[in-house]
N, C-alpha and C. Protein backbone atom coordinates (compact mmCIF):
# COMPACT_ATOMS: atom_id res chain seq x y z
N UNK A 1 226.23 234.31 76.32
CA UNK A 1 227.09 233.97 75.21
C UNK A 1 226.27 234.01 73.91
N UNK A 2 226.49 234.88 72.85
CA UNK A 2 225.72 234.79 71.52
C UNK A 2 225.61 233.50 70.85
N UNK A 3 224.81 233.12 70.52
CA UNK A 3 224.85 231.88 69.35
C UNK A 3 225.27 231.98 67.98
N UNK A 4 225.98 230.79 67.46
CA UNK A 4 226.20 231.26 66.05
C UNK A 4 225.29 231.00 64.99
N UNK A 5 226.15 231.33 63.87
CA UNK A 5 224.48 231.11 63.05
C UNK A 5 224.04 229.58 62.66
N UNK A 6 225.02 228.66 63.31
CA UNK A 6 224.37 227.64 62.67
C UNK A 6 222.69 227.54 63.93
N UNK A 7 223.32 227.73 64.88
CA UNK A 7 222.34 227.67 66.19
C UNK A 7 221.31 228.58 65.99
N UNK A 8 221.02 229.83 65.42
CA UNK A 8 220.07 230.58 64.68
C UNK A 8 219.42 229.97 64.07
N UNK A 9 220.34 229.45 63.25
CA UNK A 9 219.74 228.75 62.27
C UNK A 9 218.73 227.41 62.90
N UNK A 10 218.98 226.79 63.50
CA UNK A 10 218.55 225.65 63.92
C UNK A 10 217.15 226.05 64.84
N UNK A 11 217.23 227.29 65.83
CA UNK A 11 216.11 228.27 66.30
C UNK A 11 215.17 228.55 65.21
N UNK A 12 215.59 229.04 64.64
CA UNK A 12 214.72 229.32 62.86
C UNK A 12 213.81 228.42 62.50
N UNK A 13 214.37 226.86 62.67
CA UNK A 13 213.88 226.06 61.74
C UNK A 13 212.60 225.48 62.92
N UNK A 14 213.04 225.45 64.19
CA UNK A 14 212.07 224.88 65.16
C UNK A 14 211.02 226.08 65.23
N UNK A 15 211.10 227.35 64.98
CA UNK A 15 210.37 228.24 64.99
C UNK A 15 209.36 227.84 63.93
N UNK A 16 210.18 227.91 62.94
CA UNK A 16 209.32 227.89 61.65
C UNK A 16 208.13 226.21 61.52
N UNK A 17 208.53 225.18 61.99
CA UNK A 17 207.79 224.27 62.56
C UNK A 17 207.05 224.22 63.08
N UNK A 18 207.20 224.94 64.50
CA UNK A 18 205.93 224.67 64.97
C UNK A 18 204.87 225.80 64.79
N UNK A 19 205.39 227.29 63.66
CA UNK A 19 204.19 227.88 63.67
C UNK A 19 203.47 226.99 62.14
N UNK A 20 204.01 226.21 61.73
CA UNK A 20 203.43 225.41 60.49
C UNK A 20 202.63 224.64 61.16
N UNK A 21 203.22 224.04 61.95
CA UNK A 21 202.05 222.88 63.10
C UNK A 21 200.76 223.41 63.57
N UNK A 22 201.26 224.61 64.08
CA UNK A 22 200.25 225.64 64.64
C UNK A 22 198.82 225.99 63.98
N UNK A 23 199.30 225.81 62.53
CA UNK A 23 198.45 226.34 61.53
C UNK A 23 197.99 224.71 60.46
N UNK A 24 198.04 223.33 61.08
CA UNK A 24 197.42 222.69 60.72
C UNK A 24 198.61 221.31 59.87
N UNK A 25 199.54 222.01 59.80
CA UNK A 25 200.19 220.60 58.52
C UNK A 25 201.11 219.68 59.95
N UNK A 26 202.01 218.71 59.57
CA UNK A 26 202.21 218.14 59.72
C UNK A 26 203.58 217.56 59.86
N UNK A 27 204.80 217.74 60.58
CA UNK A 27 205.90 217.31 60.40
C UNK A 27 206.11 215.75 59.99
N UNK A 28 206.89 215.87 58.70
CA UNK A 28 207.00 214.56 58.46
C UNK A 28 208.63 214.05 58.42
N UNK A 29 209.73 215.34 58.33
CA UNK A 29 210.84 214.88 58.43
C UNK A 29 211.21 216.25 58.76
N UNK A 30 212.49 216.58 59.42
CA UNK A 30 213.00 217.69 59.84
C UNK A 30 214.61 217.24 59.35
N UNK A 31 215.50 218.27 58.59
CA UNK A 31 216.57 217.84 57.59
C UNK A 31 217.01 216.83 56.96
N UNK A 32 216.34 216.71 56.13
CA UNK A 32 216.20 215.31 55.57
C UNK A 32 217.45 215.63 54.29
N UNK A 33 218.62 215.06 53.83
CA UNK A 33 219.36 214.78 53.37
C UNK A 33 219.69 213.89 52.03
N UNK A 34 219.84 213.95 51.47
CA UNK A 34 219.98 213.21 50.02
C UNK A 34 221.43 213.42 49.46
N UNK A 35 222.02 212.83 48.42
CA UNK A 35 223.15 213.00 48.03
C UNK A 35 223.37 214.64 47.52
N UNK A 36 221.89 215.20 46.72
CA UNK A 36 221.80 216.12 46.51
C UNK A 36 221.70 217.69 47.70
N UNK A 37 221.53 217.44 48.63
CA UNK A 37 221.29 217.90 49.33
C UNK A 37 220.46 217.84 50.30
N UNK A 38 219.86 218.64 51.30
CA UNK A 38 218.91 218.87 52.16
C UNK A 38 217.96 219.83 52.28
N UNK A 39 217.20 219.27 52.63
CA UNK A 39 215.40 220.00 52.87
C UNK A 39 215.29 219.97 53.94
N UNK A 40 215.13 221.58 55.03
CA UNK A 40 214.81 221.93 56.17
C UNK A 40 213.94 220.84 57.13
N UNK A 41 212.72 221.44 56.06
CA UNK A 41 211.02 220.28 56.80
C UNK A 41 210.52 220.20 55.62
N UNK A 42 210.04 218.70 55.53
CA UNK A 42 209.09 218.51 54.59
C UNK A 42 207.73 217.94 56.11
N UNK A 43 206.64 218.59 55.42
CA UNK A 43 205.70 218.42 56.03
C UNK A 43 204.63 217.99 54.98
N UNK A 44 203.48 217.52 55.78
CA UNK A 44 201.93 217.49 54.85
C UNK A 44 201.12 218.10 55.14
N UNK A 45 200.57 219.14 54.31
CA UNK A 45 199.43 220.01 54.09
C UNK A 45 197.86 219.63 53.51
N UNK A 46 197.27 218.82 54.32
CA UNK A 46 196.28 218.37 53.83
C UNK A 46 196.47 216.82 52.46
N UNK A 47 196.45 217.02 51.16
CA UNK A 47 197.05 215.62 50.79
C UNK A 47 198.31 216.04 49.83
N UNK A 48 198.87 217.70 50.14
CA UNK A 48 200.00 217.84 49.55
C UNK A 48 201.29 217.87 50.50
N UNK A 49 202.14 217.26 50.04
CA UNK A 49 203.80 217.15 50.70
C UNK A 49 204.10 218.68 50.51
N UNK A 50 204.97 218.80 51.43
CA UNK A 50 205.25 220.33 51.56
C UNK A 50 207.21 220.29 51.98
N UNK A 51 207.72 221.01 50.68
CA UNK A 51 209.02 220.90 51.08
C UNK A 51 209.69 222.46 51.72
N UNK A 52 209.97 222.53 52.68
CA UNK A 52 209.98 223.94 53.36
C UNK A 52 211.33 224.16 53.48
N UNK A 53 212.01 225.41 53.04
CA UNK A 53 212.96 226.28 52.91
C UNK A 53 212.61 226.86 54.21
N UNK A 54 214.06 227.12 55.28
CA UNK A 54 213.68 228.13 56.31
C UNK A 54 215.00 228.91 56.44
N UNK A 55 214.34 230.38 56.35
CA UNK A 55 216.01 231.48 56.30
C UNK A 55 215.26 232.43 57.87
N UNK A 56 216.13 232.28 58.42
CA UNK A 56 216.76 233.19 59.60
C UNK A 56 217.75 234.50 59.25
N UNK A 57 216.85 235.57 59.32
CA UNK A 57 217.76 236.35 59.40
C UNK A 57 217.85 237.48 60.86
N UNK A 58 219.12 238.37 60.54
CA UNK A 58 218.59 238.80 62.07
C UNK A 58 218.25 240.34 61.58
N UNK A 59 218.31 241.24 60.00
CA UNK A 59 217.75 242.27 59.76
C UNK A 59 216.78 242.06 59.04
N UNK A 60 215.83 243.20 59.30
CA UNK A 60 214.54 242.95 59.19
C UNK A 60 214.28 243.62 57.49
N UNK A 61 213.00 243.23 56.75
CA UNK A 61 212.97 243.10 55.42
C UNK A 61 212.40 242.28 54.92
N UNK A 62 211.02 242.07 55.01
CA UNK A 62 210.62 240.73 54.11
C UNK A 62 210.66 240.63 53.13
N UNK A 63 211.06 239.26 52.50
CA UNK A 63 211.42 239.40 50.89
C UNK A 63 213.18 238.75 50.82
N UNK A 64 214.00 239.16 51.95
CA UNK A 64 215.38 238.91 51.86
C UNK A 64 215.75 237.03 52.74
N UNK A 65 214.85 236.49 52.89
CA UNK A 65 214.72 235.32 52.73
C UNK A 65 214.75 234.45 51.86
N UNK A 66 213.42 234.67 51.31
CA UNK A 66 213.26 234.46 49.40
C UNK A 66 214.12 234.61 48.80
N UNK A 67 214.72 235.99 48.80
CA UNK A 67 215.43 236.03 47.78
C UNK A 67 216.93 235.67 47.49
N UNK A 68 217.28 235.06 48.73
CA UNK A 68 218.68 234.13 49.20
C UNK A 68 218.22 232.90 48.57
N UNK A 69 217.21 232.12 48.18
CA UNK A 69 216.77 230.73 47.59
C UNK A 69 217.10 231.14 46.09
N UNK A 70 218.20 231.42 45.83
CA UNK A 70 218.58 231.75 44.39
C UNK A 70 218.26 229.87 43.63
N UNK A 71 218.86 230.36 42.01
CA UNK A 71 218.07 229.20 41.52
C UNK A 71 219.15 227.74 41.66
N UNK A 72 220.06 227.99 42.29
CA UNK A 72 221.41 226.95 42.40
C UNK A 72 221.07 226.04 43.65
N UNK A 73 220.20 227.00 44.52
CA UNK A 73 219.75 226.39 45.92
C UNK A 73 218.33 225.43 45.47
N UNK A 74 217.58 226.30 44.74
CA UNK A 74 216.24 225.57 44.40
C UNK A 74 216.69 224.05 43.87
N UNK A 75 217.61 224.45 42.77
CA UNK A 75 218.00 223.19 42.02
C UNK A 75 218.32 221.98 43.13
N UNK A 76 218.92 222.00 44.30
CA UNK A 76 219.35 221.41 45.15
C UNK A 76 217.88 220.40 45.65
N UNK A 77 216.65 221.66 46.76
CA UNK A 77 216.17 221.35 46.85
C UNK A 77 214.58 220.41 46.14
N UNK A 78 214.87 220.86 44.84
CA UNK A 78 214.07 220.05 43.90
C UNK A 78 214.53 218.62 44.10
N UNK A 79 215.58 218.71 43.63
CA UNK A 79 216.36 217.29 43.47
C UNK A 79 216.52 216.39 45.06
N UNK A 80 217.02 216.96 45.70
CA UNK A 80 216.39 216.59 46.86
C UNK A 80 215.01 216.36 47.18
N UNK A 81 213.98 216.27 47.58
CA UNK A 81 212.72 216.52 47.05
C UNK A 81 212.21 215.10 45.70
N UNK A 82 212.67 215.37 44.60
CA UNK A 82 212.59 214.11 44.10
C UNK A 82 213.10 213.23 44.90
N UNK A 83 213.84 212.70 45.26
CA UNK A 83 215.03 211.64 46.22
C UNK A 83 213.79 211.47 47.33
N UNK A 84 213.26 212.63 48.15
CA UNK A 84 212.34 211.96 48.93
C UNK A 84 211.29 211.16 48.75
N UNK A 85 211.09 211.94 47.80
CA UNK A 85 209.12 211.65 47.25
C UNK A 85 209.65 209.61 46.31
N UNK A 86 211.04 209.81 45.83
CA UNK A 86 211.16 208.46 45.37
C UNK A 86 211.29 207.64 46.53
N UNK A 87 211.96 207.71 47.39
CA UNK A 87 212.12 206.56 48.34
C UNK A 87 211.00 206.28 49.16
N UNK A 88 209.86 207.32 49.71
CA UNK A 88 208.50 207.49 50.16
C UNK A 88 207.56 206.92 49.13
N UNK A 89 207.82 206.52 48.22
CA UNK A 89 206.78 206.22 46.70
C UNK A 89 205.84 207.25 46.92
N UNK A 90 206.37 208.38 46.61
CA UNK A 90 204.95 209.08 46.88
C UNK A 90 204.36 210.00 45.50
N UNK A 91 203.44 209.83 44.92
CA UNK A 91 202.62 210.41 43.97
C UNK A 91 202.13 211.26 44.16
N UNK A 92 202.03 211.96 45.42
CA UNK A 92 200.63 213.20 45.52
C UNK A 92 201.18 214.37 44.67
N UNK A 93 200.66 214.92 45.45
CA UNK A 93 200.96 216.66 44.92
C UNK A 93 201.90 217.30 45.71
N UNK A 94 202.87 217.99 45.12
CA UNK A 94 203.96 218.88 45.89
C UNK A 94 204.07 219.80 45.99
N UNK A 95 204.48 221.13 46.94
CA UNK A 95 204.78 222.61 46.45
C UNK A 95 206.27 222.99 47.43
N UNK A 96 206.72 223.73 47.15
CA UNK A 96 208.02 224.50 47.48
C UNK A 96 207.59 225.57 48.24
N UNK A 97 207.40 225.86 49.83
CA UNK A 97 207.62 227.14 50.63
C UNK A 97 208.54 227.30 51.35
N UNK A 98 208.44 228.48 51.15
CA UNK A 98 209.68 229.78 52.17
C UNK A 98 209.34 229.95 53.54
N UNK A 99 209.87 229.97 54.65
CA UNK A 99 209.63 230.70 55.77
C UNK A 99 210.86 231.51 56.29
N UNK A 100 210.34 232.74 56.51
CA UNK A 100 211.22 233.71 56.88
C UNK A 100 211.36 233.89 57.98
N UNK A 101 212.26 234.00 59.15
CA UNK A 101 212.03 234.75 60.26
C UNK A 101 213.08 235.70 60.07
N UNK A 102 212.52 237.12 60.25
CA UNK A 102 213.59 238.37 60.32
C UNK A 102 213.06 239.21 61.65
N UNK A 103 213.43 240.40 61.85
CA UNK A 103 213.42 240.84 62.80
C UNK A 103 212.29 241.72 62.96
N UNK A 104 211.20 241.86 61.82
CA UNK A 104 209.94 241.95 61.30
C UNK A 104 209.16 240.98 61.96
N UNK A 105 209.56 239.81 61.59
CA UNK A 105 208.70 238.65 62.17
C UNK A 105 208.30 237.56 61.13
N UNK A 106 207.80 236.65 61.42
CA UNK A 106 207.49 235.67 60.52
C UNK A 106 206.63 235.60 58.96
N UNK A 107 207.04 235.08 57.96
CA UNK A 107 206.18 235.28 56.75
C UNK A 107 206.47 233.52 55.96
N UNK A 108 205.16 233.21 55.74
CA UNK A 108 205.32 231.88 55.30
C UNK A 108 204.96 232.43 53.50
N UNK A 109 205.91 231.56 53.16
CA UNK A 109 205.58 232.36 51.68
C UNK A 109 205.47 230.86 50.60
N UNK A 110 203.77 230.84 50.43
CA UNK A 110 203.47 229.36 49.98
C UNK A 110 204.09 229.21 48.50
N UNK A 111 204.18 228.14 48.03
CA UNK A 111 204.22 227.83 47.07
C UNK A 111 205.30 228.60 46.15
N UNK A 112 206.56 229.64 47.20
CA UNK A 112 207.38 229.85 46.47
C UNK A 112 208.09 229.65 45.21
N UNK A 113 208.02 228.77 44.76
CA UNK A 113 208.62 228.40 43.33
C UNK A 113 208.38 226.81 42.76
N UNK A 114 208.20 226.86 41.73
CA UNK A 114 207.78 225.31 41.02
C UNK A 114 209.01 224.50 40.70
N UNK A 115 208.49 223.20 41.09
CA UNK A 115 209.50 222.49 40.81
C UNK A 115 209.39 222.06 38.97
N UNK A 116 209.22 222.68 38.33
CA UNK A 116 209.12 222.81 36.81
C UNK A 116 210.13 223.50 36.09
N UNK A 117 211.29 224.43 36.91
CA UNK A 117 212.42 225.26 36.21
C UNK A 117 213.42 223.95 35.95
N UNK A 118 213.23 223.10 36.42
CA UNK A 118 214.46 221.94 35.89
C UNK A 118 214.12 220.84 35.50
């Protein structure tokens, strides 16, 4: 029986986890929710919080991940993102990455975009 895309989707995101784990950071919440919205995984990367975008797609193309995080979505996850880092009191340092899985294969794309456009 095919899965739909929310279930892709949800494959995607455990994918995209544990090759982040794999490579050293840290799960610290997996869809974490705010009035504003939701953030996939926020993880920690050494002493920076890491708020992670994860797009599943099933044609291949790197780049068409990214470029679905238009700036209406960012706005979401910024603000979301603040909401965490306030209720965590947390001061450190932050960055915004992408992870793609397409039919290419995986691309972690750091520091995708600043939380400074809003």
């Amino acid at each position: 029986m095919p899965k739909g895309t929310y279930e892709k989707g949800l494959m995607g995101e455990a994918k995209a986890i544990e090759a982040l784990q794999q490579r050293g950071m840290v799960l610290l919440a997996k869809r974490y929710h705010s009035p504003f919205g939701e953030i996939d995984a926020v993880m920690q990367d050494g002493e920076t919080l890491v708020f992670v975008e994860v797009k599943a797609r099933h044609q291949s193309g790197a780049g068409t991940g990214l470029l679905s995080v238009d700036m209406r979505k960012r706005r979401k996850i910024i603000k979301t993102a603040l909401a965490y880092m306030t209720e965590h009191s947390c001061t450190c340092a932050a960055r915004f990455d992408v992870v793609e899985w397409t039919a290419d294969g995986f691309a972690h794309i750091m520091d995708a975009f600043q939380g400074s456009e809003f």
